[in-house]
N, C-alpha and C. Protein backbone atom coordinates (compact mmCIF):
# COMPACT_ATOMS: atom_id res chain seq x y z
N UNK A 1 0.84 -1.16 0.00
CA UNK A 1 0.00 0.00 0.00
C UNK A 1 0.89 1.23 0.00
N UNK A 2 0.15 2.20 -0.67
CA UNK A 2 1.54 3.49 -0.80
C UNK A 2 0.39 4.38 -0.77
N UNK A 3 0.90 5.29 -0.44
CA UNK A 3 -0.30 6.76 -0.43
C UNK A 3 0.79 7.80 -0.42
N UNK A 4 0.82 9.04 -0.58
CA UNK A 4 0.74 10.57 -0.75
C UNK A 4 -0.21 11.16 -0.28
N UNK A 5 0.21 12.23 -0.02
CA UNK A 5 -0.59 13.89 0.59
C UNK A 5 0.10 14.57 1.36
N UNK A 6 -0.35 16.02 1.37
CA UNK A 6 0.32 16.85 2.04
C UNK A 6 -0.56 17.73 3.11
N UNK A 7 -0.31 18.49 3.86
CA UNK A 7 -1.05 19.27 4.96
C UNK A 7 -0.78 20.76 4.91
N UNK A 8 -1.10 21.78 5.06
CA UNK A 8 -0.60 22.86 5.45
C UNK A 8 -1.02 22.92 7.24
N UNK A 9 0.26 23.24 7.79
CA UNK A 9 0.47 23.12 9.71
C UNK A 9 0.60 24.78 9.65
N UNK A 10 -0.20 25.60 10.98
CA UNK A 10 -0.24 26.69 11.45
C UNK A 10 0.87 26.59 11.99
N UNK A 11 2.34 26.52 11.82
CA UNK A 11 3.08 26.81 12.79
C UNK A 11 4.33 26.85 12.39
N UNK A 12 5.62 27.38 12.49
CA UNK A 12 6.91 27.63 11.85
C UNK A 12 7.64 26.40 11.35
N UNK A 13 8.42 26.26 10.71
CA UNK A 13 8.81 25.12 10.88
C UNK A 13 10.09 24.21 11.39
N UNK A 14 10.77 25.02 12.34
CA UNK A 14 11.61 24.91 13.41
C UNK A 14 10.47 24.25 14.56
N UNK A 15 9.62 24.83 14.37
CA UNK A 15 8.64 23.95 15.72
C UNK A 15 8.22 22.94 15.06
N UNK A 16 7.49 22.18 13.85
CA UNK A 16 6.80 21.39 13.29
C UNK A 16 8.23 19.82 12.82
N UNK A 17 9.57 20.30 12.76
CA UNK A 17 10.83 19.44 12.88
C UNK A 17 10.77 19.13 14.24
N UNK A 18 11.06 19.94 15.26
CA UNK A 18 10.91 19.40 16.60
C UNK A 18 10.03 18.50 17.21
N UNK A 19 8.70 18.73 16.38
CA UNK A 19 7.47 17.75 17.04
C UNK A 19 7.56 16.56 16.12
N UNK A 20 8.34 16.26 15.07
CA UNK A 20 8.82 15.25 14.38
C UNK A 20 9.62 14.58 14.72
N UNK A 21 10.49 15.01 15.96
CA UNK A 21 11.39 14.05 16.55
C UNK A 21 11.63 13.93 17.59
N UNK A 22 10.15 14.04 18.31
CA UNK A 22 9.62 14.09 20.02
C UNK A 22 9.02 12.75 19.96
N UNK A 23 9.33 11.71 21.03
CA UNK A 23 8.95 10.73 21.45
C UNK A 23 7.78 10.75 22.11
N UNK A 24 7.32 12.19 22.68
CA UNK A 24 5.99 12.09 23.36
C UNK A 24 4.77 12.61 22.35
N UNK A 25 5.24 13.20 21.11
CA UNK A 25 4.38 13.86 19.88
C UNK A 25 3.68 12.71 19.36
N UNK A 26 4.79 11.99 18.61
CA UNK A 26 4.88 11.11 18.06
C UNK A 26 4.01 9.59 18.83
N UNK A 27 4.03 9.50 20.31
CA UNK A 27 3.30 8.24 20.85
C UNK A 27 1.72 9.11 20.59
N UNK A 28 1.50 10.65 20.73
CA UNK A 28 0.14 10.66 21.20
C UNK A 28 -0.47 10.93 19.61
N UNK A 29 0.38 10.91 18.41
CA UNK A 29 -0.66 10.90 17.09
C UNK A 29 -0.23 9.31 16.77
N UNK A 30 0.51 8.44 17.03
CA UNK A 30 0.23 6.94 16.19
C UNK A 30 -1.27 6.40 17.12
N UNK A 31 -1.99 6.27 16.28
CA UNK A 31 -3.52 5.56 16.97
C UNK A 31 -3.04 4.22 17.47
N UNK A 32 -3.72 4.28 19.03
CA UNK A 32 -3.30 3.22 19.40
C UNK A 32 -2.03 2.53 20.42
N UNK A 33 -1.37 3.93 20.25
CA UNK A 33 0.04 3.54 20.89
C UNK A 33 0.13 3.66 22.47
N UNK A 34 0.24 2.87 22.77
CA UNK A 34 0.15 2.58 24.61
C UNK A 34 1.54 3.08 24.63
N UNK A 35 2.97 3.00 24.29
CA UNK A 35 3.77 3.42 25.01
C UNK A 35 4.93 4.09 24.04
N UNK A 36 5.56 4.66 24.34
CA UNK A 36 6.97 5.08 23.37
C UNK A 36 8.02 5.87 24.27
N UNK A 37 8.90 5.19 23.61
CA UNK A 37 10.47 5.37 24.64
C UNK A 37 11.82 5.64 23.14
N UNK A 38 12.14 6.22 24.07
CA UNK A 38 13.86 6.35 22.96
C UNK A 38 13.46 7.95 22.44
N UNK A 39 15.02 7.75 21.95
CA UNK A 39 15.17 9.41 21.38
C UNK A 39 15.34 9.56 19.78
N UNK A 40 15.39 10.31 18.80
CA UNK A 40 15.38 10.48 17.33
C UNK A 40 16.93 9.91 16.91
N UNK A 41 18.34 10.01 17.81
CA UNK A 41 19.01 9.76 17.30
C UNK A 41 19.19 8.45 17.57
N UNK A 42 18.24 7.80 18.60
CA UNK A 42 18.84 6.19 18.62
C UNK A 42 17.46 5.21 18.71
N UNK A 43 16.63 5.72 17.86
CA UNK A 43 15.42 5.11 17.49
C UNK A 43 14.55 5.49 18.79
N UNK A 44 13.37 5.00 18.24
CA UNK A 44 11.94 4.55 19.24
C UNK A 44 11.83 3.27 19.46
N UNK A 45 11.60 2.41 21.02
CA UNK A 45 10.47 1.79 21.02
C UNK A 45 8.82 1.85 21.22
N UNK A 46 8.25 1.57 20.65
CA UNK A 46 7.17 1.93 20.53
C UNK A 46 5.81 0.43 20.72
N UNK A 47 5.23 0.57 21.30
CA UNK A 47 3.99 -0.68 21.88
C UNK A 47 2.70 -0.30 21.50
N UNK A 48 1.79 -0.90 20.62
CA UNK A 48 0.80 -0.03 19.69
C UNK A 48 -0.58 -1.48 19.71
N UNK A 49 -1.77 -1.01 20.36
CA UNK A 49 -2.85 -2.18 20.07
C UNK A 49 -3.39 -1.80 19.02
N UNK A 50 -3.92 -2.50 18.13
CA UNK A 50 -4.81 -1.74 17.01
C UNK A 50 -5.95 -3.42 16.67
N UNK A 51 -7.08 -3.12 15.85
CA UNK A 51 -7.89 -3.95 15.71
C UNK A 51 -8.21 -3.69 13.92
N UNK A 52 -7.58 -4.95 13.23
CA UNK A 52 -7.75 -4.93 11.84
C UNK A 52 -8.94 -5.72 11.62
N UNK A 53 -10.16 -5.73 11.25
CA UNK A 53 -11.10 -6.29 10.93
C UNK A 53 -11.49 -7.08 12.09
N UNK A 54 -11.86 -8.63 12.07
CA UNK A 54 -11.68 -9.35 12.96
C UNK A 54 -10.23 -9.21 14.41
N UNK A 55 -9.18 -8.88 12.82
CA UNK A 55 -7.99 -9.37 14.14
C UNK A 55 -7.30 -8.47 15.43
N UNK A 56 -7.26 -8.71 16.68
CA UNK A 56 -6.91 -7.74 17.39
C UNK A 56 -5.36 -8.01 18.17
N UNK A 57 -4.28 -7.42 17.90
CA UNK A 57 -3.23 -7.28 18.28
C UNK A 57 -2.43 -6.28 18.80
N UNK A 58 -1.61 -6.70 19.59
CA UNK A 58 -0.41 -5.62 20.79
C UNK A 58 0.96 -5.79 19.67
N UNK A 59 1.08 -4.82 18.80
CA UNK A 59 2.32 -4.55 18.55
C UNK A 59 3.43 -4.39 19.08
N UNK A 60 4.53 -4.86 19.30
CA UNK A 60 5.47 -4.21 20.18
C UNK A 60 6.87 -4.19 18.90
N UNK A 61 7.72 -2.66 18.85
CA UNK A 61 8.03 -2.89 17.63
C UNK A 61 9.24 -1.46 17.91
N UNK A 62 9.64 -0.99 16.93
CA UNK A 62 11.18 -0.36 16.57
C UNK A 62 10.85 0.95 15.54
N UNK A 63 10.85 2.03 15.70
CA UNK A 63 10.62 3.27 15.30
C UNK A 63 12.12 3.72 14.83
N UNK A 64 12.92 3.92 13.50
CA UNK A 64 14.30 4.54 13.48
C UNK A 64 13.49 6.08 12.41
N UNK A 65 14.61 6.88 12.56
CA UNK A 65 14.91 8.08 11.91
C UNK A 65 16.08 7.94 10.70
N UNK A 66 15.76 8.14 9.46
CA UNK A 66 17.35 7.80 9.12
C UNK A 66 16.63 8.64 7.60
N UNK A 67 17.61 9.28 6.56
CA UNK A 67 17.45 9.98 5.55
C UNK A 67 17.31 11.06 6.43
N UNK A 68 18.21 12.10 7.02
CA UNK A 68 17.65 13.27 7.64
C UNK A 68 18.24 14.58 6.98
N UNK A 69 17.26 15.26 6.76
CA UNK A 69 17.99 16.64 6.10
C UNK A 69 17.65 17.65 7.14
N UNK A 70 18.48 17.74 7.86
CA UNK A 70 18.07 19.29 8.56
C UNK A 70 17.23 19.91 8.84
N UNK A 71 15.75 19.87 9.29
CA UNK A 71 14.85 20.41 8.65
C UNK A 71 13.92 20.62 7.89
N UNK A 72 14.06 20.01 7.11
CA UNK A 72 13.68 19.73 5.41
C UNK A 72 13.03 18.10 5.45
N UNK A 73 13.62 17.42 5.77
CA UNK A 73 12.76 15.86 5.41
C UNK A 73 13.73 14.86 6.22
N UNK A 74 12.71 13.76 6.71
CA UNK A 74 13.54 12.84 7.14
C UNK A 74 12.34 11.14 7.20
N UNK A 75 12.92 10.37 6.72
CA UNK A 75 11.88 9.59 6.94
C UNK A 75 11.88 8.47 8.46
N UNK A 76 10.75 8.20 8.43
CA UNK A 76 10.38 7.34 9.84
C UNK A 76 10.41 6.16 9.63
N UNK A 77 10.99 5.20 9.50
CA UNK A 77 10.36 3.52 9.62
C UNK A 77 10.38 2.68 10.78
N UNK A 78 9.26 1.94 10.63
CA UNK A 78 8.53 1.42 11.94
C UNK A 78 8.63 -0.21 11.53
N UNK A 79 8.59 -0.86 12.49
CA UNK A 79 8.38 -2.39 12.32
C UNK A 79 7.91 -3.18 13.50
N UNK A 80 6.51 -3.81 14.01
CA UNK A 80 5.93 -4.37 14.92
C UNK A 80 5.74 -5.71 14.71
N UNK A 81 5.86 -6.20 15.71
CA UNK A 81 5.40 -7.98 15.27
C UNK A 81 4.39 -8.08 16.65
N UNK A 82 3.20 -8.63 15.95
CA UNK A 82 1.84 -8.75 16.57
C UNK A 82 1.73 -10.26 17.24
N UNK A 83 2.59 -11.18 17.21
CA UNK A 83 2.74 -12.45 17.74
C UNK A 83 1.59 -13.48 16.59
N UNK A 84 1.19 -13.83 16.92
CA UNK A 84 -0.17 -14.61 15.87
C UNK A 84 -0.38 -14.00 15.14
N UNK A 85 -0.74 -12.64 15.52
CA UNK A 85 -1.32 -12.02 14.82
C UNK A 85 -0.59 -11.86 13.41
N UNK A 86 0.96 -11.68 13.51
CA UNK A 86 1.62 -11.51 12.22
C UNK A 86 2.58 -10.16 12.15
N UNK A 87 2.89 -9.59 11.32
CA UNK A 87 3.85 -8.19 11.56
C UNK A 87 3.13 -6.97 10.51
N UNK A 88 3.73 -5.78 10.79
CA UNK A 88 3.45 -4.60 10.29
C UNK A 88 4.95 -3.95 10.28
N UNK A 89 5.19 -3.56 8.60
CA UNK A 89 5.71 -2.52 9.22
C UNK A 89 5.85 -1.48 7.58
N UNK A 90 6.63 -0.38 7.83
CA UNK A 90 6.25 0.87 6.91
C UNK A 90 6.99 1.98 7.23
N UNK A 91 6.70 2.63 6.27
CA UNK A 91 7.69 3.69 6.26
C UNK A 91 6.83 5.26 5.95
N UNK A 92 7.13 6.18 6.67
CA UNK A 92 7.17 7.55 6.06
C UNK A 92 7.89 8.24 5.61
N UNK A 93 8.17 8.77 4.07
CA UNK A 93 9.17 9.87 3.73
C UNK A 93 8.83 11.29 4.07
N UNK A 94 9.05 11.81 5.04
CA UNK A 94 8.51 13.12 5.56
C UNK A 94 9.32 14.47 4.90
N UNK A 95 9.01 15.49 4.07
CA UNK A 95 9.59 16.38 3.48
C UNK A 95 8.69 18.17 4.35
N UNK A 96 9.54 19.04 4.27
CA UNK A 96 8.76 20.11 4.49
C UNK A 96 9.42 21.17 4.06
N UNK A 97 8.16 22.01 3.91
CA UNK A 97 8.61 23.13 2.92
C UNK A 97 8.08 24.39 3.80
N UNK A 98 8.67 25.74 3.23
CA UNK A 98 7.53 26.92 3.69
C UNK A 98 6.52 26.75 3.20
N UNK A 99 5.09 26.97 4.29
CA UNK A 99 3.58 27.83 3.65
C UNK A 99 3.43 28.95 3.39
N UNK A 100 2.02 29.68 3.34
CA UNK A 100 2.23 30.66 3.70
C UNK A 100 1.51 31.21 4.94
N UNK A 101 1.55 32.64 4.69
CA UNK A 101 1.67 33.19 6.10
C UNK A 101 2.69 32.17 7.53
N UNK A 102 3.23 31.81 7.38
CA UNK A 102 4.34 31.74 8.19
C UNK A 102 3.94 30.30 8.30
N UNK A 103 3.28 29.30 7.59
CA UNK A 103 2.65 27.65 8.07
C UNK A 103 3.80 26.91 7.45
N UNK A 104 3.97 25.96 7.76
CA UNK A 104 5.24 24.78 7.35
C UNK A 104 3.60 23.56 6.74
N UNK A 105 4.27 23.43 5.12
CA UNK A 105 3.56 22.35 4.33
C UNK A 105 4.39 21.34 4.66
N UNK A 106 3.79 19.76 4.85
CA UNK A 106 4.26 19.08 4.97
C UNK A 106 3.33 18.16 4.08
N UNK A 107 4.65 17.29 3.77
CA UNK A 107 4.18 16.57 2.07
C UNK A 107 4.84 15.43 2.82
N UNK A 108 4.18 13.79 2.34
CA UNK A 108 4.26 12.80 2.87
C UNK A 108 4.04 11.46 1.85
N UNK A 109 5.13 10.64 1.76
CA UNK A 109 4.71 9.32 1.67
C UNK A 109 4.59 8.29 2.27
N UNK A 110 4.05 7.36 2.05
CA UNK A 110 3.30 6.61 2.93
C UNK A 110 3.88 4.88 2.54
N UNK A 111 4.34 3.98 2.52
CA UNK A 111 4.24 2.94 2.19
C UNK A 111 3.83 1.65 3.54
N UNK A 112 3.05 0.79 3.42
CA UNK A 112 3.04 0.14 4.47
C UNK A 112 3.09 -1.50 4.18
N UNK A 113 2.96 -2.98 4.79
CA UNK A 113 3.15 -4.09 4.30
C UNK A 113 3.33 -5.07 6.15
N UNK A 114 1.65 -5.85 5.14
CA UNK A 114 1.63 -6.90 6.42
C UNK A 114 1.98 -7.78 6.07
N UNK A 115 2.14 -9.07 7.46
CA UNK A 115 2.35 -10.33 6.78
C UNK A 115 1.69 -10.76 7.97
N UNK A 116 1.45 -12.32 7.90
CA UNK A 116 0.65 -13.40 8.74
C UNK A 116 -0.74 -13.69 8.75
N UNK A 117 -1.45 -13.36 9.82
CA UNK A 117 -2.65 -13.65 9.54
C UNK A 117 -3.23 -12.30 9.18
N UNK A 118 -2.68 -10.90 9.36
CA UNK A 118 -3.05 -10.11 8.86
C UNK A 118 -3.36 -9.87 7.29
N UNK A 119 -2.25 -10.56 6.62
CA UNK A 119 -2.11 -9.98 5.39
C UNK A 119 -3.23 -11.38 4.72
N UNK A 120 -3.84 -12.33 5.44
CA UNK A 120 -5.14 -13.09 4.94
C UNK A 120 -6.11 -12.29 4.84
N UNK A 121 -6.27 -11.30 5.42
CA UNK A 121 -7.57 -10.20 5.40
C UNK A 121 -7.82 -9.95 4.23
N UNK A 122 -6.80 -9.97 3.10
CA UNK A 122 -6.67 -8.94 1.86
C UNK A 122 -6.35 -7.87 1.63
N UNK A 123 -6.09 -7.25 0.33
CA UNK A 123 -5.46 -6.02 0.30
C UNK A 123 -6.11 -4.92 0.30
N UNK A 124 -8.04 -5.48 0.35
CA UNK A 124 -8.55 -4.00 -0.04
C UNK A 124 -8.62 -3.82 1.64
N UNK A 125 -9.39 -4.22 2.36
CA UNK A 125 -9.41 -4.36 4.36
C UNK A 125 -8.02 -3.47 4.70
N UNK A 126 -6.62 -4.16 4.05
CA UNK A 126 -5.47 -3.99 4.59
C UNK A 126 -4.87 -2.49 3.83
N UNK A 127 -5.55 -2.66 2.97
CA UNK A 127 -4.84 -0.76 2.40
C UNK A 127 -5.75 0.34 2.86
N UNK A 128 -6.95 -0.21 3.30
CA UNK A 128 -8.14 0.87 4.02
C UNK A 128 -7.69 1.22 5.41
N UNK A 129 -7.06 -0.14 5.83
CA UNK A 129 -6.90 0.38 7.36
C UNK A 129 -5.66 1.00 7.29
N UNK A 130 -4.39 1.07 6.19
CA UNK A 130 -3.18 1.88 6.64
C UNK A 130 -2.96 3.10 6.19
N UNK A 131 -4.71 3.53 5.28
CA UNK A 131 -4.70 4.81 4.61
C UNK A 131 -5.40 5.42 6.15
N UNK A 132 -6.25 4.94 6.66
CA UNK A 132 -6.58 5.49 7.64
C UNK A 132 -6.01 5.83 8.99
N UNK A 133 -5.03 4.53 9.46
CA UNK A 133 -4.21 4.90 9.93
C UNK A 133 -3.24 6.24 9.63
N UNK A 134 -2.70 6.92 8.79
CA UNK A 134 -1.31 7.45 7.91
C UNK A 134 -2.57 8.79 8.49
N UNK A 135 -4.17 8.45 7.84
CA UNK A 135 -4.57 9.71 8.05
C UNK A 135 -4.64 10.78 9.47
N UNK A 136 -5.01 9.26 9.81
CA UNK A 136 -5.19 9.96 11.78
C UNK A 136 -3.68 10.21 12.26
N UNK A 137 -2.94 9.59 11.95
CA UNK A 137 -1.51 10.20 12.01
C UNK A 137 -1.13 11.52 12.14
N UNK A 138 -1.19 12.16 10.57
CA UNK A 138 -0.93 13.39 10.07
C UNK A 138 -1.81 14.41 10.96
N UNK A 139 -3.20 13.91 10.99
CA UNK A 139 -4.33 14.90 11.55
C UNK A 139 -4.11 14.91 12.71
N UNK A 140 -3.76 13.68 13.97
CA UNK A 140 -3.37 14.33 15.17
C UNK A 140 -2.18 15.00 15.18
N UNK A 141 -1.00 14.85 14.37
CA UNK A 141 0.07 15.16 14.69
C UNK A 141 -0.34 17.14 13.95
N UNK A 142 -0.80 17.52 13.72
CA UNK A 142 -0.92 18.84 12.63
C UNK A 142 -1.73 19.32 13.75
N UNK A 143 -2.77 19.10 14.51
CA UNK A 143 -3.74 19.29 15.71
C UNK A 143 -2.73 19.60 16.85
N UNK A 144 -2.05 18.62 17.30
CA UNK A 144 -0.77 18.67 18.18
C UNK A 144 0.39 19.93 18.03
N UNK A 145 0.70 20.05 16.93
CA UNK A 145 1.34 20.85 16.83
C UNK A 145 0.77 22.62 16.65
N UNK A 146 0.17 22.19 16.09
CA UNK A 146 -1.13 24.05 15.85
C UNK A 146 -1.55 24.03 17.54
N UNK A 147 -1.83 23.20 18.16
CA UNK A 147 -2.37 23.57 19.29
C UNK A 147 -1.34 23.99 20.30
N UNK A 148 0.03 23.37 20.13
CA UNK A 148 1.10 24.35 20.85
C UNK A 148 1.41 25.42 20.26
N UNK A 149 1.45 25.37 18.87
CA UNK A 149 1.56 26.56 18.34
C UNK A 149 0.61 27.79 19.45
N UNK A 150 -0.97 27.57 18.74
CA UNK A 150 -1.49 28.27 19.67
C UNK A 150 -1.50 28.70 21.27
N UNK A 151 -0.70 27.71 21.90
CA UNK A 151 -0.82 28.40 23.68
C UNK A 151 0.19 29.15 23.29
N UNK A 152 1.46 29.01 22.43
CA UNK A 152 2.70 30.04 22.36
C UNK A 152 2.01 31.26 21.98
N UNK A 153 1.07 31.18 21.19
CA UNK A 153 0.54 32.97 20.79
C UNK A 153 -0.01 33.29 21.92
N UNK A 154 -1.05 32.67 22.36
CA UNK A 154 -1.87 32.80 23.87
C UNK A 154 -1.08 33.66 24.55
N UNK A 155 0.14 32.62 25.10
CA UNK A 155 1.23 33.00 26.02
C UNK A 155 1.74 34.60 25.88
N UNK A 156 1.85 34.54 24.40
CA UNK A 156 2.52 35.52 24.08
C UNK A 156 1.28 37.05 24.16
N UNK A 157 0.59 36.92 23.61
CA UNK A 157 -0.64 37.71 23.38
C UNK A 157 -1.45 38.60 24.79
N UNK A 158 -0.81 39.61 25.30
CA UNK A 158 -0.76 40.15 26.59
C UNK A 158 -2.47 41.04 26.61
N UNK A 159 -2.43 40.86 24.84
CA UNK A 159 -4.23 41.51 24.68
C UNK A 159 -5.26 41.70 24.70
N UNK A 160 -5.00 40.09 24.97
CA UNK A 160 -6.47 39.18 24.38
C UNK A 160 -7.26 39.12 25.41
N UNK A 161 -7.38 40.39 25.75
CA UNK A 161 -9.03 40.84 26.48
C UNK A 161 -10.13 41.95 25.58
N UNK A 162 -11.34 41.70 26.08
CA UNK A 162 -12.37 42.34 25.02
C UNK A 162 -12.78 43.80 26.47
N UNK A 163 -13.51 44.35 25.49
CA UNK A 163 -13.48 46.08 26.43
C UNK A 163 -14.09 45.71 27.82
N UNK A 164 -14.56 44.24 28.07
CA UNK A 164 -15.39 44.50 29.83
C UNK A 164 -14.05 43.51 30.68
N UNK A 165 -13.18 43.06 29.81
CA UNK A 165 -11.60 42.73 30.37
C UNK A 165 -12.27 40.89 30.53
N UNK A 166 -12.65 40.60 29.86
CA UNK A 166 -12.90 38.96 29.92
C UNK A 166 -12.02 38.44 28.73
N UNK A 167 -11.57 37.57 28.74
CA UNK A 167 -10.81 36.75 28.03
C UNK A 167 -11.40 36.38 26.87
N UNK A 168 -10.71 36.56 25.39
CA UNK A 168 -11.58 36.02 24.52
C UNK A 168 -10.28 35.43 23.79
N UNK A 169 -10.49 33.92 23.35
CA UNK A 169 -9.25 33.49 22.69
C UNK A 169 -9.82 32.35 21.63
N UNK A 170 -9.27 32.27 20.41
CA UNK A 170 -9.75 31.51 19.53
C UNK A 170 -9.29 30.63 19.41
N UNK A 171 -9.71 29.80 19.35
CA UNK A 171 -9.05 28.04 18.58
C UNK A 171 -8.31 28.33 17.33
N UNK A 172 -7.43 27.07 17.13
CA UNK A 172 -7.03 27.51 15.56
C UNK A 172 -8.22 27.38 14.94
N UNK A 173 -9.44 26.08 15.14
CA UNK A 173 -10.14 26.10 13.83
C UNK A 173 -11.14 28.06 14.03
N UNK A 174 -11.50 28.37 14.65
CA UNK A 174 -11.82 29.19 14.67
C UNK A 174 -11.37 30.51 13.91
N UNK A 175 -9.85 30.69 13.70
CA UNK A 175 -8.92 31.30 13.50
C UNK A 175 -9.01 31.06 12.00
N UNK A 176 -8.71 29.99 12.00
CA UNK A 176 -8.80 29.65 10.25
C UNK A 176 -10.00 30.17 9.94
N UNK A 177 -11.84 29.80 10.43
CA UNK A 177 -13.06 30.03 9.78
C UNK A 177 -13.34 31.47 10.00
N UNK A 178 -12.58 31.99 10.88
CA UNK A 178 -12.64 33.39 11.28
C UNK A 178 -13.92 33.90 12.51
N UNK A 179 -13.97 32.78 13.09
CA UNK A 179 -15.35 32.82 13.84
C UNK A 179 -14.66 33.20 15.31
N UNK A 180 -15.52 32.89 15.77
CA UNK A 180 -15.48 33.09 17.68
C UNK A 180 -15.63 31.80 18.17
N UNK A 181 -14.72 31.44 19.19
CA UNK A 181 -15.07 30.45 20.14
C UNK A 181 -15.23 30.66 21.46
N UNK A 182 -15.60 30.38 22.31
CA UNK A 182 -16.20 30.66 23.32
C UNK A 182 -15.56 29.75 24.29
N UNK A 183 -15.17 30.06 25.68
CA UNK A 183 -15.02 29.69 26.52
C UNK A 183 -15.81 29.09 27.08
């Protein structure tokens, strides 16, 4: 299974590299992941339950960093073995560029590949669940990161009171639709 796509992230991209090679970023957008340990320069372990159709398995498995450009792109590969269940594993080529107004695009490939009793499911079951997986990925990890983004403006933002002095502060999605959110 292989997929592409890209995101535009609210946030610089000195911060959006950093949350790419945080062990605690990274456990709370893989769906599923009960635990993650290690650092970017000497891999992840990483412990992940997930439920493919019928089958339900505890991954326990090896996260490395390797192709790294500075900044710019580095890819992730992962490899779990589910016991019965069979193995998973895959790769992300992670690239990033400037957006605009100050957002870091991040452009992504995707490749993934089961084996055991997983890969009996078939390929249409088995490429649905790792497009969806890859998706919830990107979307928590882009959520994660815009949302620190945002307490840093918060933080920063000494203004953000309205004329009777109550607090008014927007979400990013708010920010983006241009609306109001409410406390």
């Amino acid at each position: 299974m292989q997929l592409s796509d890209s995101r535009e992230i609210a946030a610089p991209r000195p911060e959006v590299w950093a949350n790419l090679l945080s062990a605690e970023t990274l456990k709370d957008c893989v769906p599923g992941c009960q635990e993650m340990t290690g650092s970017a320069a000497d891999g992840f372990e990483a412990v992940v339950v997930q439920k493919v159709g019928p089958v339900k398995a505890t991954f326990k498995g090896a996260v490395t960093i390797s192709d790294v450009v500075d900044g710019e792109s580095l890819t992730l590969t992962g490899e779990g073995k589910g016991g019965a269940a069979g193995f998973a594993k895959g790769g992300a080529k992670v690239k990033l560029s400037d957006g605009d107004d100050g957002a870091t695009r991040l452009e992504y490939d995707v490749e993934a590949k089961v084996g055991g009793k997983l890969a009996q499911l078939g390929s249409r079951i088995i490429d649905g669940f790792a497009k969806k997986m890859a998706d919830q990925f990107f979307e928590r990890f882009q959520q994660s990161v815009e949302g620190t983004a945002e307490e840093t403006v918060a933080e920063n933002d000494e203004s953000s009171q309205d004329g009777d002095g109550e607090d008014k502060k927007k979400g990013w999605l708010g920010r983006v639709l241009g609306g109001k959110q409410d406390n």
